[in-house]
N, C-alpha and C. Protein backbone atom coordinates (compact mmCIF):
# COMPACT_ATOMS: atom_id res chain seq x y z
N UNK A 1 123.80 60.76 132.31
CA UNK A 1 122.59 60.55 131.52
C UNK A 1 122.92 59.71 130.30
N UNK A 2 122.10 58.87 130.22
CA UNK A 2 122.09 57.76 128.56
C UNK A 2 120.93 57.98 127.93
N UNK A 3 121.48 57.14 126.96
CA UNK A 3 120.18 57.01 125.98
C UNK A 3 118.70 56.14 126.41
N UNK A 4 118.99 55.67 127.62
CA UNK A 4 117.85 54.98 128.41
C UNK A 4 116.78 56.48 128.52
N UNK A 5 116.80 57.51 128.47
CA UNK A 5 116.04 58.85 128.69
C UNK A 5 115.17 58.70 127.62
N UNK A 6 113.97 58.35 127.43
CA UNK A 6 112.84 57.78 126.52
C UNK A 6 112.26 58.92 126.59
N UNK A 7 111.79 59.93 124.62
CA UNK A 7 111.43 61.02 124.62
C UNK A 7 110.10 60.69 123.42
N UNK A 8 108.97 60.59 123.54
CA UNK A 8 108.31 59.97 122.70
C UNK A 8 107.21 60.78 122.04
N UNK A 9 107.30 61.50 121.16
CA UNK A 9 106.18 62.33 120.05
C UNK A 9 105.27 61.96 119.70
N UNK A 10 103.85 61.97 120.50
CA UNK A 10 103.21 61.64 120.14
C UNK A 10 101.72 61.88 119.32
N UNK A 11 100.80 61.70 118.51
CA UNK A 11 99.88 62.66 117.77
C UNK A 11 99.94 62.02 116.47
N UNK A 12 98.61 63.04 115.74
CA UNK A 12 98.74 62.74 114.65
C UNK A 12 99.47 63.00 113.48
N UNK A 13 98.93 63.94 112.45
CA UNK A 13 99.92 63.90 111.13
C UNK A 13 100.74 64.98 111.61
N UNK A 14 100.44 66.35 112.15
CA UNK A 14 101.60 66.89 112.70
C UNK A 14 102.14 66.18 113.50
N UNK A 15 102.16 65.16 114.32
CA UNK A 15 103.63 64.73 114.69
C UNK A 15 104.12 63.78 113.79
N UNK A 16 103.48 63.03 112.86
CA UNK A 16 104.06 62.62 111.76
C UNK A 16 105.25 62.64 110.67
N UNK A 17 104.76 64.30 110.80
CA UNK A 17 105.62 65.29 109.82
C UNK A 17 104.84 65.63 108.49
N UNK A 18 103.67 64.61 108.19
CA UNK A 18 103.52 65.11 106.83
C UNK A 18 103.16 66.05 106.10
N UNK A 19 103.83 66.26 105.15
CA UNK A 19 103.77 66.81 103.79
C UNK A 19 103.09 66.95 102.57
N UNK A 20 101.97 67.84 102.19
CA UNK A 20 101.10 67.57 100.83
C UNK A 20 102.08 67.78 100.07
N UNK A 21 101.99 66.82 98.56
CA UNK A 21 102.83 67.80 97.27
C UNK A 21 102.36 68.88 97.05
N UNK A 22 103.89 69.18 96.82
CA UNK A 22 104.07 70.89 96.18
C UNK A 22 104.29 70.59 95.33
N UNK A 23 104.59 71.95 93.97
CA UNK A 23 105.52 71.98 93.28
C UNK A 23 107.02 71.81 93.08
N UNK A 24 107.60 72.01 94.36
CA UNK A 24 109.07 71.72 94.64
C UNK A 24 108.87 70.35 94.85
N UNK A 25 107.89 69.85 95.51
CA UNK A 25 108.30 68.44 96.05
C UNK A 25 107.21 67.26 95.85
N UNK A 26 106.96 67.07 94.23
CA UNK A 26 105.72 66.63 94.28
C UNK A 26 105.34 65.36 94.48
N UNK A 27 106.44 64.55 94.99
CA UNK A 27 105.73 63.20 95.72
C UNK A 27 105.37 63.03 97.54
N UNK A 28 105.40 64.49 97.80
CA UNK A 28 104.85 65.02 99.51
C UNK A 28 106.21 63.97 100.32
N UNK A 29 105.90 64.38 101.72
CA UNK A 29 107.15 63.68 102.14
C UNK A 29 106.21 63.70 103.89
N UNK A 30 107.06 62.92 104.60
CA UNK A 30 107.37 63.05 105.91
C UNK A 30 108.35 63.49 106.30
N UNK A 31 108.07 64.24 107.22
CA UNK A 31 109.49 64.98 108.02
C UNK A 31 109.21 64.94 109.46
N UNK A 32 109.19 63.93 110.15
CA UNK A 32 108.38 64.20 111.84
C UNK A 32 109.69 65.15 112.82
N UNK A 33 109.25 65.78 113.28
CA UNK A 33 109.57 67.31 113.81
C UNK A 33 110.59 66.48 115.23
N UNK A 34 110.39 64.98 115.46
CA UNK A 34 111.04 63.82 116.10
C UNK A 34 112.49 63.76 115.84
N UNK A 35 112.49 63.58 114.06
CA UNK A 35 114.07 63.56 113.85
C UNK A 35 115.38 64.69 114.17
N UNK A 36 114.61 66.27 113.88
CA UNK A 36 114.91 67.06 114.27
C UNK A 36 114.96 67.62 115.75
N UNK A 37 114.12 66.81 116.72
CA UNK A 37 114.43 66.92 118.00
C UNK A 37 115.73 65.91 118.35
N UNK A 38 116.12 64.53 117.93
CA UNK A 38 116.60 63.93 118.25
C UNK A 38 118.25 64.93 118.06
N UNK A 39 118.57 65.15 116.66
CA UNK A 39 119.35 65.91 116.50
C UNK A 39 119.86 67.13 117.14
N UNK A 40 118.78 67.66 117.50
CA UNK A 40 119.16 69.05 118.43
C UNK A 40 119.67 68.39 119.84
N UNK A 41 118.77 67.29 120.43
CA UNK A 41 119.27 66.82 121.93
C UNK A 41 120.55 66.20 121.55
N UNK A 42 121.00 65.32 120.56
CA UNK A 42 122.21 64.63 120.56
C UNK A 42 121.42 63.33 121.59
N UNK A 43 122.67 62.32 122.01
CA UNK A 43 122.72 61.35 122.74
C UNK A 43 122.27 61.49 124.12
N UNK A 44 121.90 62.50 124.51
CA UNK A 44 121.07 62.41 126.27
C UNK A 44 120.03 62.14 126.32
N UNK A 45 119.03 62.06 124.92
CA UNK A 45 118.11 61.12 125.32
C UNK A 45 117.96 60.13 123.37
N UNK A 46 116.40 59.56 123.78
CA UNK A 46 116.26 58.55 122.53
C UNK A 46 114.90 59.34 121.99
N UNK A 47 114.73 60.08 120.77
CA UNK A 47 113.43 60.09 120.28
C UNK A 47 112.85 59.09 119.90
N UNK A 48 111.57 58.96 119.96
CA UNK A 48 110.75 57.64 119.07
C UNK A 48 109.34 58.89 118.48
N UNK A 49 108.84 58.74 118.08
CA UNK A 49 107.78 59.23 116.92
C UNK A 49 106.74 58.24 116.99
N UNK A 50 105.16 58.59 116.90
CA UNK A 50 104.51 57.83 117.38
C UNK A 50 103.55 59.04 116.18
N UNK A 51 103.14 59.13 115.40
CA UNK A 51 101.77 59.76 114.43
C UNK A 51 101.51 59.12 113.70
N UNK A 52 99.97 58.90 113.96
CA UNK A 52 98.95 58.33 113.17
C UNK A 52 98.77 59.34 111.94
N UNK A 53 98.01 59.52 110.78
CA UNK A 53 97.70 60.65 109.98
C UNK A 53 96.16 60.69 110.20
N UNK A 54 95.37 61.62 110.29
CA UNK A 54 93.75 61.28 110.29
C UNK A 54 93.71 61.48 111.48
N UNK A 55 94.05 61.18 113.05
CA UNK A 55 93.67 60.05 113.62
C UNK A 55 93.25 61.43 114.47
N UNK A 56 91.56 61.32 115.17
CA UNK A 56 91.23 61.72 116.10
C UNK A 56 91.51 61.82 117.80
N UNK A 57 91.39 62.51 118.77
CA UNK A 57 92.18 62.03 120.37
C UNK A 57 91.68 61.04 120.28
N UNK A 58 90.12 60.78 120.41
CA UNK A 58 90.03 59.43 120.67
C UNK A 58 89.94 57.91 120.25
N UNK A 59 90.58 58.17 119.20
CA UNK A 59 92.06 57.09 119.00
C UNK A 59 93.13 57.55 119.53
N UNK A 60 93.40 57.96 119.85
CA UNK A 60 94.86 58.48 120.44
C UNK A 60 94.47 58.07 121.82
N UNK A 61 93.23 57.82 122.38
CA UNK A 61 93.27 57.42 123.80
C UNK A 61 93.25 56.09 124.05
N UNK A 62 92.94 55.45 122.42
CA UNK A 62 92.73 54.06 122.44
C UNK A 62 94.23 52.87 121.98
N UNK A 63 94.76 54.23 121.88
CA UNK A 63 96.43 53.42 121.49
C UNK A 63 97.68 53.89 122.59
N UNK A 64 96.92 54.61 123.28
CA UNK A 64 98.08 55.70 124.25
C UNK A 64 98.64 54.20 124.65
N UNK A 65 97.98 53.55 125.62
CA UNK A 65 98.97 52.40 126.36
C UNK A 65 99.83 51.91 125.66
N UNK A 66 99.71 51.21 124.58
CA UNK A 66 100.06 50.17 123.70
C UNK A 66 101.10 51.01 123.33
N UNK A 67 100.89 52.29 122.50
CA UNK A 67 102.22 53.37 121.77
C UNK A 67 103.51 54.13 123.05
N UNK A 68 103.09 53.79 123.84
CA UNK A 68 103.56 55.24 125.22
C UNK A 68 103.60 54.57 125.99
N UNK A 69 102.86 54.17 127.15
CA UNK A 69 102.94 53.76 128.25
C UNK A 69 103.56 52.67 128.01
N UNK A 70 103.56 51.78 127.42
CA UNK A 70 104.44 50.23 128.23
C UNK A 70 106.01 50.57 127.74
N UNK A 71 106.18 51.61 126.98
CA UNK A 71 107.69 51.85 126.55
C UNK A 71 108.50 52.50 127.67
N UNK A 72 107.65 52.95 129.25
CA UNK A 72 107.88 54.03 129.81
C UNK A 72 108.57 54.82 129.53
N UNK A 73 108.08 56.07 128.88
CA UNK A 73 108.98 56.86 128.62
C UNK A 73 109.22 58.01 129.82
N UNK A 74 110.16 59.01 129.15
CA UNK A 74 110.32 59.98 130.32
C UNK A 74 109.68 61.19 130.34
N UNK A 75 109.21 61.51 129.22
CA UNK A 75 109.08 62.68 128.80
C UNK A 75 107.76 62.40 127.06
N UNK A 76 106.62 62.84 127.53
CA UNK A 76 105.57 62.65 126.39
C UNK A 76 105.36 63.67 125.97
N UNK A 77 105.87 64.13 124.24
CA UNK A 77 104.91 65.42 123.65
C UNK A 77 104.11 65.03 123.37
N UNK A 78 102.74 65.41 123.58
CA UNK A 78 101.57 65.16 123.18
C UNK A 78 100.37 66.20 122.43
N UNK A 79 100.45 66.47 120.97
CA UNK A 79 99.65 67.28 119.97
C UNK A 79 98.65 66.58 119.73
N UNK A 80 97.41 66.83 119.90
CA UNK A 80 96.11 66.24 119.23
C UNK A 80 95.08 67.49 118.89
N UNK A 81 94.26 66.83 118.04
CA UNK A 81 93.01 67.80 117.82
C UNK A 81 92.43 68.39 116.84
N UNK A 82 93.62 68.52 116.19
CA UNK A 82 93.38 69.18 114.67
C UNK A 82 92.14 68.29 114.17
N UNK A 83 92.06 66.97 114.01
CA UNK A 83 91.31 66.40 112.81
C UNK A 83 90.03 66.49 113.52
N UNK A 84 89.77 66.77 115.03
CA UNK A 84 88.69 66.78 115.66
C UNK A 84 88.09 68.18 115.10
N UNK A 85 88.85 69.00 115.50
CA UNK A 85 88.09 70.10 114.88
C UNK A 85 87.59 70.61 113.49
N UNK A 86 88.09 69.52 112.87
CA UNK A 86 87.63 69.74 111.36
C UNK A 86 86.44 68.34 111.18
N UNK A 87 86.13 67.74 112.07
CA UNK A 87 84.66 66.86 112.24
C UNK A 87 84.25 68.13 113.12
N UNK A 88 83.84 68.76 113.41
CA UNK A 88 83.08 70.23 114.44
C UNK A 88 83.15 70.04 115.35
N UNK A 89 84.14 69.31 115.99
CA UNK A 89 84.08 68.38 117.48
C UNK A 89 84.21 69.70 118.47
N UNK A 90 83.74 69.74 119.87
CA UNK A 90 83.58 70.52 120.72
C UNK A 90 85.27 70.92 120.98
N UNK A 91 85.66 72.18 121.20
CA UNK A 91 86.88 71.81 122.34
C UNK A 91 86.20 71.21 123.41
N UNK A 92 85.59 71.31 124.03
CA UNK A 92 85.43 71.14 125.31
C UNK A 92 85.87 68.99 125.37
N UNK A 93 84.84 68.70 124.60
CA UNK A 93 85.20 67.27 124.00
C UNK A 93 86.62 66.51 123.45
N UNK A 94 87.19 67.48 123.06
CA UNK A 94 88.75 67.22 122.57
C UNK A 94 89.53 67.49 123.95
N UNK A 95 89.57 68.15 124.65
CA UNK A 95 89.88 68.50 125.78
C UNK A 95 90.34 67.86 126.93
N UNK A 96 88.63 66.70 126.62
CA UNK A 96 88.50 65.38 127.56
C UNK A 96 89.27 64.35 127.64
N UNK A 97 89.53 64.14 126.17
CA UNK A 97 90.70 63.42 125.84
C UNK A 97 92.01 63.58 126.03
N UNK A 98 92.67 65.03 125.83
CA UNK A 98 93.51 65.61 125.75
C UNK A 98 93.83 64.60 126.97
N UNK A 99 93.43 65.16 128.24
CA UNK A 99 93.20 65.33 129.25
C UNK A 99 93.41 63.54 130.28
N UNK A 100 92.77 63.04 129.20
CA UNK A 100 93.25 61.54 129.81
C UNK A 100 94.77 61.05 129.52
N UNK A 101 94.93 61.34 128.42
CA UNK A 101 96.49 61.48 127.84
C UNK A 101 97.59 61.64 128.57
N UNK A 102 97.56 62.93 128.92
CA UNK A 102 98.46 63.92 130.03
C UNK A 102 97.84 63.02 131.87
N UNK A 103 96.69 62.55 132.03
CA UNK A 103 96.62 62.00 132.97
C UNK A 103 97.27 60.77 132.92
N UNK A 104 97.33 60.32 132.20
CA UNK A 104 97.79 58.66 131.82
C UNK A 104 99.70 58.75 132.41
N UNK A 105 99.97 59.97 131.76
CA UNK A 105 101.27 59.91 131.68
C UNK A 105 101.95 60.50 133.03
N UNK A 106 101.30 61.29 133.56
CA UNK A 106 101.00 61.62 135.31
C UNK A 106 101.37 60.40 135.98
N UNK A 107 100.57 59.51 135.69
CA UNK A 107 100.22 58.44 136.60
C UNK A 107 101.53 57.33 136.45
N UNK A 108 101.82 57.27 135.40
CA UNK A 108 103.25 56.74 135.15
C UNK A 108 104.46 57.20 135.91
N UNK A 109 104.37 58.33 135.89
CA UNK A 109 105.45 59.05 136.87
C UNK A 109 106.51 59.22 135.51
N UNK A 110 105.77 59.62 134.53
CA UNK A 110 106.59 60.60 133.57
C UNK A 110 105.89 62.21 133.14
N UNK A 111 106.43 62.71 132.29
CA UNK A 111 106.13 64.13 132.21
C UNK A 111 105.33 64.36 130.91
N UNK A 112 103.77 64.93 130.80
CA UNK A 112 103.94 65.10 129.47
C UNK A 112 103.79 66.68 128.99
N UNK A 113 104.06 66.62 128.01
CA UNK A 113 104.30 67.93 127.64
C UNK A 113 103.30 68.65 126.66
N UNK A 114 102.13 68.93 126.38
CA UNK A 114 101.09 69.43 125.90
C UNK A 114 101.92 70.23 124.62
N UNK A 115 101.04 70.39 123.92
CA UNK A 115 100.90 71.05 122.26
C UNK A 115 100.00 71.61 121.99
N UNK A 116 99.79 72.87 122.03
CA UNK A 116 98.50 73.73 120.98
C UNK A 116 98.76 73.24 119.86
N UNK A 117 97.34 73.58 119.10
CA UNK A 117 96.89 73.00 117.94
C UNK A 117 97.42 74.44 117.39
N UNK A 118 98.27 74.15 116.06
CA UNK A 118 98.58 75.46 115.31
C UNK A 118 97.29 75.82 114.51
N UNK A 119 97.67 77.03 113.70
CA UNK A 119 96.63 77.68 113.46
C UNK A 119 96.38 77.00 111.96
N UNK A 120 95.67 77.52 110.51
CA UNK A 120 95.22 77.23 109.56
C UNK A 120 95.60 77.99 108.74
N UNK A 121 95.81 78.29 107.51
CA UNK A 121 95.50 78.99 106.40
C UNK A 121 94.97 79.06 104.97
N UNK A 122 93.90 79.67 104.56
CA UNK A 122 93.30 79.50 103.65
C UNK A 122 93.83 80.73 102.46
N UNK A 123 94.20 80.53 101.58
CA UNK A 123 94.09 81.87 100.74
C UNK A 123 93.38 82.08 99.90
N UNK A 124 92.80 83.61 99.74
CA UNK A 124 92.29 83.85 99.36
C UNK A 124 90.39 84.03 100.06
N UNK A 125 90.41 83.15 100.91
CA UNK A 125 89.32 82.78 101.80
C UNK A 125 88.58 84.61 102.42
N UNK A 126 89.75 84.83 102.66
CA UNK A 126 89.09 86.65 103.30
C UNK A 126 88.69 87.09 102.40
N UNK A 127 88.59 87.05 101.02
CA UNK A 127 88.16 88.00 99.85
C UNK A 127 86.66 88.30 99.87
N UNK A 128 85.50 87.12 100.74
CA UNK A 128 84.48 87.16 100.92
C UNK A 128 83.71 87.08 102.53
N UNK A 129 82.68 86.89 102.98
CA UNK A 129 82.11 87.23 103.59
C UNK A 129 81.89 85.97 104.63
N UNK A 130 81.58 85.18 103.59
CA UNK A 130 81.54 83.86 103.55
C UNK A 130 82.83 83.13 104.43
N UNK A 131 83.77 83.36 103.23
CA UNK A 131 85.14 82.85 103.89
C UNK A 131 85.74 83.51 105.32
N UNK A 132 85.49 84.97 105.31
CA UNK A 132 85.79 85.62 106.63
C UNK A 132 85.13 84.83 107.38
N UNK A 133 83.76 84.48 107.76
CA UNK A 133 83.06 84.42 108.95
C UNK A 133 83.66 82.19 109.12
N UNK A 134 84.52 81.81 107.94
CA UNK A 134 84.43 80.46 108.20
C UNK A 134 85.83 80.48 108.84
N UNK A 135 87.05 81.05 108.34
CA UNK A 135 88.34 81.46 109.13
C UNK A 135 87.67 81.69 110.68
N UNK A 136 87.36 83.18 111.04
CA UNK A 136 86.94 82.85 112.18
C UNK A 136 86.69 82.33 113.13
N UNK A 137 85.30 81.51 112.36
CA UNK A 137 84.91 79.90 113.47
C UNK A 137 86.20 79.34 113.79
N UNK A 138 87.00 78.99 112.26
CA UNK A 138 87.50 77.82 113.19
C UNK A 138 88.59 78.38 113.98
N UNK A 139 89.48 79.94 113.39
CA UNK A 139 90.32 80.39 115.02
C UNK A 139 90.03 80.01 116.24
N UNK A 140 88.31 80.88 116.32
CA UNK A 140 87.80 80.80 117.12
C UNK A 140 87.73 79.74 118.29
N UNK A 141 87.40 78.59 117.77
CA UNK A 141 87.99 76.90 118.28
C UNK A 141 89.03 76.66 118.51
N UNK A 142 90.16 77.04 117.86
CA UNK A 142 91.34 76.56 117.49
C UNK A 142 91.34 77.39 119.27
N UNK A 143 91.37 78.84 119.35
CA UNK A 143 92.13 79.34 120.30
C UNK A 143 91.26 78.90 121.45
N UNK A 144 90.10 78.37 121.80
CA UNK A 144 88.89 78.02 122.73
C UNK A 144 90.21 76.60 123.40
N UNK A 145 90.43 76.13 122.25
CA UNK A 145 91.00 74.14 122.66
C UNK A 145 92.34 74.91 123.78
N UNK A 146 92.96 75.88 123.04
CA UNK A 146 94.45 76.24 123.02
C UNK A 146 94.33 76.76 124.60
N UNK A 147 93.82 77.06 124.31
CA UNK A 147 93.15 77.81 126.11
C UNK A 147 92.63 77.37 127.09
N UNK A 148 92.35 76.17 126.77
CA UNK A 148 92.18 74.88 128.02
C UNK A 148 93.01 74.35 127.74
N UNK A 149 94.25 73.77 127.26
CA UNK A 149 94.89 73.55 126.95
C UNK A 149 96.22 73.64 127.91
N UNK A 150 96.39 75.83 127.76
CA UNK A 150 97.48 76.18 128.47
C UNK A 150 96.73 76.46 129.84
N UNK A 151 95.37 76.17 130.17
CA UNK A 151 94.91 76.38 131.87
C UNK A 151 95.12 74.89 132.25
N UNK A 152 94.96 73.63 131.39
CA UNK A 152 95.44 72.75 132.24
C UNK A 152 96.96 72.61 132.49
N UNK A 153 97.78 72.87 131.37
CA UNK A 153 99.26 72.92 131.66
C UNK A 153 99.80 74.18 133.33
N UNK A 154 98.77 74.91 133.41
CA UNK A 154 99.07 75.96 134.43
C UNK A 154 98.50 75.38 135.76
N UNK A 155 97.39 74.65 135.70
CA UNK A 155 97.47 73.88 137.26
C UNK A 155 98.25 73.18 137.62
N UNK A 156 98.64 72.22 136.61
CA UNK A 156 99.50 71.40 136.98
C UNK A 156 100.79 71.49 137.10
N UNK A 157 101.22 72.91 136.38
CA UNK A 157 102.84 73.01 136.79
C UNK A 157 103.55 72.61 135.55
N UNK A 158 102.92 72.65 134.39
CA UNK A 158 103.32 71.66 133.16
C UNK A 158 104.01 73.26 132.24
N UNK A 159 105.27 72.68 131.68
CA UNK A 159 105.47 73.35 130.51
C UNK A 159 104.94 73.11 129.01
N UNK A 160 104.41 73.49 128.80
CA UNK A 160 103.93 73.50 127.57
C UNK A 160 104.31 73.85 126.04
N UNK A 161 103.95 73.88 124.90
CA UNK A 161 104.44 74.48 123.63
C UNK A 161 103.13 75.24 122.80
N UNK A 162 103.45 76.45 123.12
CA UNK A 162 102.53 77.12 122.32
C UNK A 162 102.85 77.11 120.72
N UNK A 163 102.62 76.19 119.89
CA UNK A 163 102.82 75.77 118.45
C UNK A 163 102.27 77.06 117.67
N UNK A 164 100.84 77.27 118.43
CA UNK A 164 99.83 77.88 117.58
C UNK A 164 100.62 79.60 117.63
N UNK A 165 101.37 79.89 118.53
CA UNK A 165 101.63 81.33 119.01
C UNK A 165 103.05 81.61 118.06
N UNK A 166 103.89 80.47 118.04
CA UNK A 166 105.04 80.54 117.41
C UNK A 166 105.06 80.20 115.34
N UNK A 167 103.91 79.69 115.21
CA UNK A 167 103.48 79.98 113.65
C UNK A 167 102.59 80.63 113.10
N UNK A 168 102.20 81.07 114.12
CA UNK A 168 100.70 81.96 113.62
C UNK A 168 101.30 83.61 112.97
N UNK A 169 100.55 84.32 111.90
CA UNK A 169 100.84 85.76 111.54
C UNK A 169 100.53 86.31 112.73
N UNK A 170 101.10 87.22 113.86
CA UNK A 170 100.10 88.12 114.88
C UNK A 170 99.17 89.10 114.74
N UNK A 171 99.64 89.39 113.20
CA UNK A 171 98.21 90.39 112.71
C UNK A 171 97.12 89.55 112.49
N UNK A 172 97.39 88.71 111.74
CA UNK A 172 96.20 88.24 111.41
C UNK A 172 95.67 86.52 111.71
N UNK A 173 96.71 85.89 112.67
CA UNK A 173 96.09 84.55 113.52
C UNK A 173 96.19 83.55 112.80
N UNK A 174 96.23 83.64 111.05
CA UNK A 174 96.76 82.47 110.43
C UNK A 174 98.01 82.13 110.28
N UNK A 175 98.18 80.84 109.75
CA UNK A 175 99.55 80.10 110.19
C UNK A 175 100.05 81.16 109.48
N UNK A 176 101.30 81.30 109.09
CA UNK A 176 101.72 82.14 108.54
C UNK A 176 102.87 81.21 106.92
N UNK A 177 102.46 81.23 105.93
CA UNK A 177 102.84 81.37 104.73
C UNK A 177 104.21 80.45 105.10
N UNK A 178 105.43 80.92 105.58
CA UNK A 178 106.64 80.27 105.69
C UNK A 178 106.31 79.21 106.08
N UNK A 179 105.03 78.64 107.18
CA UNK A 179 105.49 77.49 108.03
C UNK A 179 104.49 76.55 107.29
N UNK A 180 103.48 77.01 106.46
CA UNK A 180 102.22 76.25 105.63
C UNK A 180 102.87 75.69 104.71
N UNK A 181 102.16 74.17 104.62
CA UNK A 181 102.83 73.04 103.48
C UNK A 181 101.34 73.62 102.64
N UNK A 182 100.48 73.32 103.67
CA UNK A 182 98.96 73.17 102.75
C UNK A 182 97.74 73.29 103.15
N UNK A 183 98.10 74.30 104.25
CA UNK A 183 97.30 75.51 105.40
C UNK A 183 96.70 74.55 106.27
N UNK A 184 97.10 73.17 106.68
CA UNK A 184 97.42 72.52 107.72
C UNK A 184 98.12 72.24 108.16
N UNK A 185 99.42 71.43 107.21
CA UNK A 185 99.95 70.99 107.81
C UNK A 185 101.78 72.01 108.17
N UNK A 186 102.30 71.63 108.32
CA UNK A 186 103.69 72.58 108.46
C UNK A 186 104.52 72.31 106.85
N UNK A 187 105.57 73.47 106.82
CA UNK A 187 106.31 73.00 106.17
C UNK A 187 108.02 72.26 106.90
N UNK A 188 109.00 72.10 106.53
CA UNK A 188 110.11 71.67 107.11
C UNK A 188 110.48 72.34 108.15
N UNK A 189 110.06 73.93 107.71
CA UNK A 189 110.90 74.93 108.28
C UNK A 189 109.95 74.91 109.73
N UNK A 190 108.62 74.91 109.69
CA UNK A 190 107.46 74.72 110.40
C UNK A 190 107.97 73.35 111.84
N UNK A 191 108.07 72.20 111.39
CA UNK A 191 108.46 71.06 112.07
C UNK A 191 109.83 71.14 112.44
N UNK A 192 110.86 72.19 111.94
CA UNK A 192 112.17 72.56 113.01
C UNK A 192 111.43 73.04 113.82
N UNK A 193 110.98 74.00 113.68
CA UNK A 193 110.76 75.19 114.88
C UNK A 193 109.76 74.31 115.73
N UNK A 194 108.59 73.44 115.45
CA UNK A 194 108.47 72.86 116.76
C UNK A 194 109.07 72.15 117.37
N UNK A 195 110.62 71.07 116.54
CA UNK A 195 111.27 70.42 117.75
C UNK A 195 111.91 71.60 118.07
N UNK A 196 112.46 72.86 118.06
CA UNK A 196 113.22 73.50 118.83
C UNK A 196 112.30 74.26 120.46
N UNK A 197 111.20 74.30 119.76
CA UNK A 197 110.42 74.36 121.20
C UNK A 197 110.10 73.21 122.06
N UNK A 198 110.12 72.11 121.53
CA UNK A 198 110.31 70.97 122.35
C UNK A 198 111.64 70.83 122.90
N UNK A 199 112.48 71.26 122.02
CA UNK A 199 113.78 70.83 122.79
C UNK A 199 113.98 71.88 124.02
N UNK A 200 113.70 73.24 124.14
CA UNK A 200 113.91 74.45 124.62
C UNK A 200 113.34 74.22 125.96
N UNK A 201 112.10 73.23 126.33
CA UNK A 201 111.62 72.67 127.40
C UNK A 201 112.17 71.22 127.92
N UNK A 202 112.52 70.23 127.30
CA UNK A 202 113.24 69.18 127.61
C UNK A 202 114.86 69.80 128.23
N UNK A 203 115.70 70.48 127.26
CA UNK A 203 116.99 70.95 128.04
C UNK A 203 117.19 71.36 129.74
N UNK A 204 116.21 72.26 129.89
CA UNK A 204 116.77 72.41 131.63
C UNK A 204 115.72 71.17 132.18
N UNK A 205 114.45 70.45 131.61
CA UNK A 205 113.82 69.58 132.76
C UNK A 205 115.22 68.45 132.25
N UNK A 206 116.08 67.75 131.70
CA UNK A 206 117.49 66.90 132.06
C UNK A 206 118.24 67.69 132.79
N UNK A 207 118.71 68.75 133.00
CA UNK A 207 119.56 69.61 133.43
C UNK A 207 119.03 69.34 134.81
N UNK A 208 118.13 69.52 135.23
CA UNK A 208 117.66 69.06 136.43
C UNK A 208 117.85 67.55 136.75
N UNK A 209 117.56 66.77 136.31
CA UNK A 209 117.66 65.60 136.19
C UNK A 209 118.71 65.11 137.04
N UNK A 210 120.35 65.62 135.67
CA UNK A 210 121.03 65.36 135.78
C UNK A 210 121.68 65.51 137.06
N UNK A 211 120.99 66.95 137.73
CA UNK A 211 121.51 67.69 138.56
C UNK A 211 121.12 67.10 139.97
N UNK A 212 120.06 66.55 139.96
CA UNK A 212 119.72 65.84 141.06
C UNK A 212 119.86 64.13 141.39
């Protein structure tokens, strides 16, 4: 195996990496969760990073060729959705897109690898009635997308990354505090832990690879 093994991250500001300022870090940063995959694989394959910030699926359906496909890669993570659901966009509608994405990359005769949308956190937001019933909604969505999501990864035989399952509190469904930059986006510690679930699915599909 070489570095010809094309591994390409693709999405918006979470695959980006970015960062709001904090107090620790107040000129915000990028950290795409890419560099840290590259590192964990070493030399058996090549990361490339591909996030827009903002950018809805469908832009993401309107750049897939141009970003992904003509690079053929081998292996596509593909996270979208977040910014859809904060325009009130349907899952069902985000979905569609999703959906051409992961078909696109089918058709190539590479693999892609789906991403739940992680969860949110607001603080302070539960203190009212108001804020309870607006958390909610958008779980509510969040886990609606996440769930067509992992039923299309299950017809097709696809491994997937449950993002939303591995940062979320289990009591209570929001991201959870350690992994929140700015109750969207991740923090550092947030964007390891998703390349280590990316990597945790790439390792045995080369292992196979290699093996065959």
């Amino acid at each position: 195996m070489n570095r010809s093994t094309l591994v390409i991250c693709f999405g918006d500001s979470l695959t980006a990496g970015f960062q709001s300022p904090t107090r620790d870090n107040p000129t915000g940063r990028e950290t795409p969760y890419g560099q840290f995959l590259q590192s964990s694989m070493g030399d058996v394959v090549a990361v490339r990073t591909s996030g827009i910030c903002g950018e809805l699926t469908s832009e993401m359906v309107m750049r897939f060729r141009r970003d992904v496909l003509e690079h053929g890669p081998s292996y596509v993570a593909i996270l979208g959705g977040t910014n859809d659901l904060g325009w009130n966009a349907s899952p069902q509608e985000i979905m569609r897109n999703l959906i051409k994405l992961y078909e696109q990359t089918l058709a190539i005769g590479s693999l892609p690898i789906p991403v739940t949308v992680p969860s949110i956190r607001v603080e302070d937001a539960s203190e009212s009635r108001e804020g309870q019933e607006w958390i909610a909604g958008h779980l509510t969505r969040r886990k609606q997308l996440n769930q067509l999501i992992h039923d299309y990864a299950d017809l097709k035989g696809l491994a997937s990354v449950d993002l939303f399952a591995v940062t979320a509190e289990p009591e209570t469904g929001l991201l959870a505090r350690i992994y929140s930059n700015d109750g969207i986006h991740l923090t550092t510690a947030g964007y390891q832990l998703f390349a280590q679930q990316v990597a945790k699915i790439l390792q045995p599909l080369l292992a196979r690879s290699i093996a065959s």
